[in-house]
N, C-alpha and C. Protein backbone atom coordinates (compact mmCIF):
# COMPACT_ATOMS: atom_id res chain seq x y z
N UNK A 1 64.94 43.85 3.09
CA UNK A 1 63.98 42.95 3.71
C UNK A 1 63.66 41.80 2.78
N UNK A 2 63.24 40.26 3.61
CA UNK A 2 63.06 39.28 2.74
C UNK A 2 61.78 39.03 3.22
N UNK A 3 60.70 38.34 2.24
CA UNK A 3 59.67 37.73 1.94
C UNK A 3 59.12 36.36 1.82
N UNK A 4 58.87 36.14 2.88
CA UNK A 4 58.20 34.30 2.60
C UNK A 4 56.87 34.66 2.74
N UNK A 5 56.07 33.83 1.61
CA UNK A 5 54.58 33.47 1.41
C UNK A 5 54.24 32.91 1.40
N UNK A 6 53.23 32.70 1.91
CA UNK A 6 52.55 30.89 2.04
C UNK A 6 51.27 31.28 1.37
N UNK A 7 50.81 30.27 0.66
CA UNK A 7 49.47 30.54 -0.08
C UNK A 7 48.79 29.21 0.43
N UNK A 8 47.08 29.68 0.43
CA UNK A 8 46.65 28.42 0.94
C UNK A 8 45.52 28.40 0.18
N UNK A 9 44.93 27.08 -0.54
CA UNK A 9 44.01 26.49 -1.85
C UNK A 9 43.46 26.05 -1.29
N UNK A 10 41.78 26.61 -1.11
CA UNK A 10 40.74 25.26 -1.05
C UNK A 10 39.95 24.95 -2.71
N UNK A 11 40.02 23.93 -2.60
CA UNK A 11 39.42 23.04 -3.79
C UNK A 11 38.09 22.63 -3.32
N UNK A 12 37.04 23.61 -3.57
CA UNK A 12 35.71 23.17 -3.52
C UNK A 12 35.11 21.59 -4.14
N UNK A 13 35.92 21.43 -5.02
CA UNK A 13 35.28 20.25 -5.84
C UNK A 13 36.60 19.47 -6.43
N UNK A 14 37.58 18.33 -5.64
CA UNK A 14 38.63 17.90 -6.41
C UNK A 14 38.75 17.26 -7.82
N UNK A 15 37.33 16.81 -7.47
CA UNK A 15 37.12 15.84 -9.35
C UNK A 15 36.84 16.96 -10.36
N UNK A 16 36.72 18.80 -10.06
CA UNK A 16 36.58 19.08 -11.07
C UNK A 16 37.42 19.51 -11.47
N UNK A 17 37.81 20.14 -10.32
CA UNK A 17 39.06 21.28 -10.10
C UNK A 17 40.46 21.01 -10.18
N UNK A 18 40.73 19.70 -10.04
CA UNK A 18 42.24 19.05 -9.55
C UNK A 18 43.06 19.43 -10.87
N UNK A 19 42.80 19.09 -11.92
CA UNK A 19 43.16 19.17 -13.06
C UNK A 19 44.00 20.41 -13.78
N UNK A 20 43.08 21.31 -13.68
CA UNK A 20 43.41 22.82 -13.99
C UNK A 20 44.70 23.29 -12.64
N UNK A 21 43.88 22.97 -11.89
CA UNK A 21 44.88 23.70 -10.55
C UNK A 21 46.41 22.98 -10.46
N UNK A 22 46.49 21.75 -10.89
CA UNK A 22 47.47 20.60 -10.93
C UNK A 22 48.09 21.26 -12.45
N UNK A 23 47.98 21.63 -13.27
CA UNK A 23 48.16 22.46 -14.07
C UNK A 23 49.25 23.53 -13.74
N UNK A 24 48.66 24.64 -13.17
CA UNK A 24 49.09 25.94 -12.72
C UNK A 24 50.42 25.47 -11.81
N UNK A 25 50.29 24.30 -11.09
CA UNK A 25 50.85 24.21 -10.46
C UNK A 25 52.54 23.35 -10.30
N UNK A 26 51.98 23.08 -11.99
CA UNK A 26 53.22 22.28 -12.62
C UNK A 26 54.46 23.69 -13.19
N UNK A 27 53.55 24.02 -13.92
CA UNK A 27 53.68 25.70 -14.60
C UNK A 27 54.58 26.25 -13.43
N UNK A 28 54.59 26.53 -12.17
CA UNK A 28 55.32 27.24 -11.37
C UNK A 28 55.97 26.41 -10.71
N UNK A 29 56.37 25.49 -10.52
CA UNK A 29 57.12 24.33 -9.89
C UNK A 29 58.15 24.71 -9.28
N UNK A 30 59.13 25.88 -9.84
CA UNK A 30 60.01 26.49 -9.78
C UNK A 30 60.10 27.34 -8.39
N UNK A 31 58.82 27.88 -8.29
CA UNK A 31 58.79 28.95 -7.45
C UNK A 31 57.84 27.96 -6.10
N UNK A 32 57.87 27.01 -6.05
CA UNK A 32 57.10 26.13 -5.05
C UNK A 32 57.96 25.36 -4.15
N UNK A 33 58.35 26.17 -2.79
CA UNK A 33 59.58 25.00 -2.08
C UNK A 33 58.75 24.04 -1.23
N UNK A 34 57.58 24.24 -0.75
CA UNK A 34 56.97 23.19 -0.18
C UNK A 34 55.54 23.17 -0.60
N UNK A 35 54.87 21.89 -0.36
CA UNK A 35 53.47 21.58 -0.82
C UNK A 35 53.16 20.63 0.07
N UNK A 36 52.03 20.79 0.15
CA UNK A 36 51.00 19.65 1.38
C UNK A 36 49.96 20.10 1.45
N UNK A 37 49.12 18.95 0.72
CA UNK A 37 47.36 18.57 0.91
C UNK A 37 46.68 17.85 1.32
N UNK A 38 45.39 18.47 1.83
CA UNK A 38 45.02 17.56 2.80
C UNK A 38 43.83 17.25 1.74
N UNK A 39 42.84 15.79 2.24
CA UNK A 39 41.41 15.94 2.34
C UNK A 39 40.88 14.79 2.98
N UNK A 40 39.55 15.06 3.60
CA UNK A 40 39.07 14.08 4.26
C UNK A 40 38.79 12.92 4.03
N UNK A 41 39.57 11.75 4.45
CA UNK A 41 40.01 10.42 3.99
C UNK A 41 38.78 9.41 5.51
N UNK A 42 38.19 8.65 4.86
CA UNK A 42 37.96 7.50 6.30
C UNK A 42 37.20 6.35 5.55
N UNK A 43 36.99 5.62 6.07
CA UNK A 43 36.02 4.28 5.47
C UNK A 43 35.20 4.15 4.73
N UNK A 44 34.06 5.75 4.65
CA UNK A 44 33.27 5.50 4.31
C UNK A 44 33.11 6.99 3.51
N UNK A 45 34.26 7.72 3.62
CA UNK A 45 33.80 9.27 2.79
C UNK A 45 35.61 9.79 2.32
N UNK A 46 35.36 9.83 1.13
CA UNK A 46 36.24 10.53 0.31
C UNK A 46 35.86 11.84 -0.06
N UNK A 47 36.11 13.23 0.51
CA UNK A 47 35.53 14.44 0.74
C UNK A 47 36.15 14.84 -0.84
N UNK A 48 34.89 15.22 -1.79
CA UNK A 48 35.21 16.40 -2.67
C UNK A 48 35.90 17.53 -2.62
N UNK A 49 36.09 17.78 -0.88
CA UNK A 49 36.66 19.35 -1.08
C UNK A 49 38.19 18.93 -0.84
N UNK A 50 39.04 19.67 -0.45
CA UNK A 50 40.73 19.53 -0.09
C UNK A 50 41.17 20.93 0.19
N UNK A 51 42.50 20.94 0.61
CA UNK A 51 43.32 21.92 1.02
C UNK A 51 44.47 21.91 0.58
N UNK A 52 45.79 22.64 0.05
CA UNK A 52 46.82 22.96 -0.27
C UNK A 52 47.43 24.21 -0.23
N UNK A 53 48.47 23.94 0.99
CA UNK A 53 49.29 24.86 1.57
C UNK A 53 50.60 24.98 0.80
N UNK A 54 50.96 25.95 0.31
CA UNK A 54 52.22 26.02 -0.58
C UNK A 54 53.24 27.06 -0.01
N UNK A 55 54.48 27.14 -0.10
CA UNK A 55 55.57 28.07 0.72
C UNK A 55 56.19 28.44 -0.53
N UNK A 56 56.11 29.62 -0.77
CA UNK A 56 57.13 29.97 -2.22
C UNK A 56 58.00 30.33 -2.01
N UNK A 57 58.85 30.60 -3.03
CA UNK A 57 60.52 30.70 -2.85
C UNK A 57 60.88 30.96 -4.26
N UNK A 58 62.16 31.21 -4.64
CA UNK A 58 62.47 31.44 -5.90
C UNK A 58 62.30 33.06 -6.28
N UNK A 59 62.02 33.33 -7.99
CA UNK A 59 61.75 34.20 -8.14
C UNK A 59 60.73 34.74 -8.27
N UNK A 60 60.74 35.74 -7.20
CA UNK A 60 59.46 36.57 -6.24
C UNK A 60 58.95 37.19 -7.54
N UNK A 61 59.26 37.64 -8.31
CA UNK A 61 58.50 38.36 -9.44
C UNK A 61 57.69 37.29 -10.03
N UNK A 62 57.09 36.27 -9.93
CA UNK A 62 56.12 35.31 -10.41
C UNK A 62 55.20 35.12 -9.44
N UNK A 63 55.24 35.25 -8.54
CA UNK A 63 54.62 35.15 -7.02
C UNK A 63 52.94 35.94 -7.53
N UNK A 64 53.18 36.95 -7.43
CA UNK A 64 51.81 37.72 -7.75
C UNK A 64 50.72 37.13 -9.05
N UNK A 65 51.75 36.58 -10.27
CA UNK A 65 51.32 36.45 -11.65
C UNK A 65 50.89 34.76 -10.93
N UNK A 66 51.25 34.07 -10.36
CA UNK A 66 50.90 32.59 -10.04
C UNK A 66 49.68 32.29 -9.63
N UNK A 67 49.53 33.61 -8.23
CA UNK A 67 48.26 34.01 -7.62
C UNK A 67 47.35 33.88 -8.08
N UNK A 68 47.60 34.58 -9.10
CA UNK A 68 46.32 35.04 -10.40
C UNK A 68 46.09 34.54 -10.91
N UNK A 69 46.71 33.62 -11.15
CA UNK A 69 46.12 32.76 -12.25
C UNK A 69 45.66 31.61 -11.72
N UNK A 70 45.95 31.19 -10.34
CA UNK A 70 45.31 29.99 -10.00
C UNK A 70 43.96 30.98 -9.14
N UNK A 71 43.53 32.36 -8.65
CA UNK A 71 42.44 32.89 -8.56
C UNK A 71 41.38 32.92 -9.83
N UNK A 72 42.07 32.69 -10.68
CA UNK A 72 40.99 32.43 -12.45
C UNK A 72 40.17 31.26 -11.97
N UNK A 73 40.81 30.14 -11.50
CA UNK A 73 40.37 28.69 -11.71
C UNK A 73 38.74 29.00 -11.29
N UNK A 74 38.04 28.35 -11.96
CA UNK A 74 36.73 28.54 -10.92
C UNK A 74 36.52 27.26 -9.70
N UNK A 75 36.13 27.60 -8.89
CA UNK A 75 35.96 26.63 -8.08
C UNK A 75 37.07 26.71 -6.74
N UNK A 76 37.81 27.20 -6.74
CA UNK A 76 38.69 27.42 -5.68
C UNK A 76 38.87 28.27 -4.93
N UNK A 77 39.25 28.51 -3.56
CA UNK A 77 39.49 29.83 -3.12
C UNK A 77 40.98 30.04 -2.65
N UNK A 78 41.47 30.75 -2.72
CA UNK A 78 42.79 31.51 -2.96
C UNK A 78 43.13 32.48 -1.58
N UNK A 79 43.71 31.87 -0.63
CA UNK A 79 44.46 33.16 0.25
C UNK A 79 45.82 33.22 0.70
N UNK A 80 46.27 34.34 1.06
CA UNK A 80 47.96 34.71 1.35
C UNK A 80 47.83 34.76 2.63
N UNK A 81 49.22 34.68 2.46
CA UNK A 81 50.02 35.16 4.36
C UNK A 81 51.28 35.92 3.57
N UNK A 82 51.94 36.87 3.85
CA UNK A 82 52.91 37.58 3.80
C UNK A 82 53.85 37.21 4.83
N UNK A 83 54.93 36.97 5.42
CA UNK A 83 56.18 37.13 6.30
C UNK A 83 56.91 38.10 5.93
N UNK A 84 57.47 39.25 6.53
CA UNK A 84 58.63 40.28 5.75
C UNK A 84 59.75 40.46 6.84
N UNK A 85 60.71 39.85 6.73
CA UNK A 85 61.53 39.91 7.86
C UNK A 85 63.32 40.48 7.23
């Protein structure tokens, strides 16, 4: 059986958080086949918070250790989706 995961990042606070998490996220680059973030963009409001949806790939034995370490960050929240097909 194979495994696709999608992990999904909210960034409570981008001006504090971006940094560290942009970090972690260089660090696993490898194991990251897609990325896309959102945050609320308009005329008059540039939203502190954001979203980042990631699809991993590569080698699955980093998958769990990546998790974790971007669950350290403070300020963010951290959830999975599993696929096992």
């Amino acid at each position: 059986m194979k495994e696709n995961r999608v992990i999904g990042i909210l960034i409570k606070d981008r001006i504090k958080e971006a940094g560290r998490t942009q970090k972690i996220l260089s660090e696993y680059a490898s194991i990251i086949t897609t990325r896309m973030g959102t945050h609320e963009l308009n005329d008059s409001v540039c939203s502190r918070k954001g979203i980042i949806i990631l699809h991993l790939g590569g080698d699955e034995s980093l998958w769990d250790t990546f998790e974790n370490e971007l669950k350290e960050v403070g300020g963010i929240e951290v959830q999975k989706m599993s696929f096992v097909y």
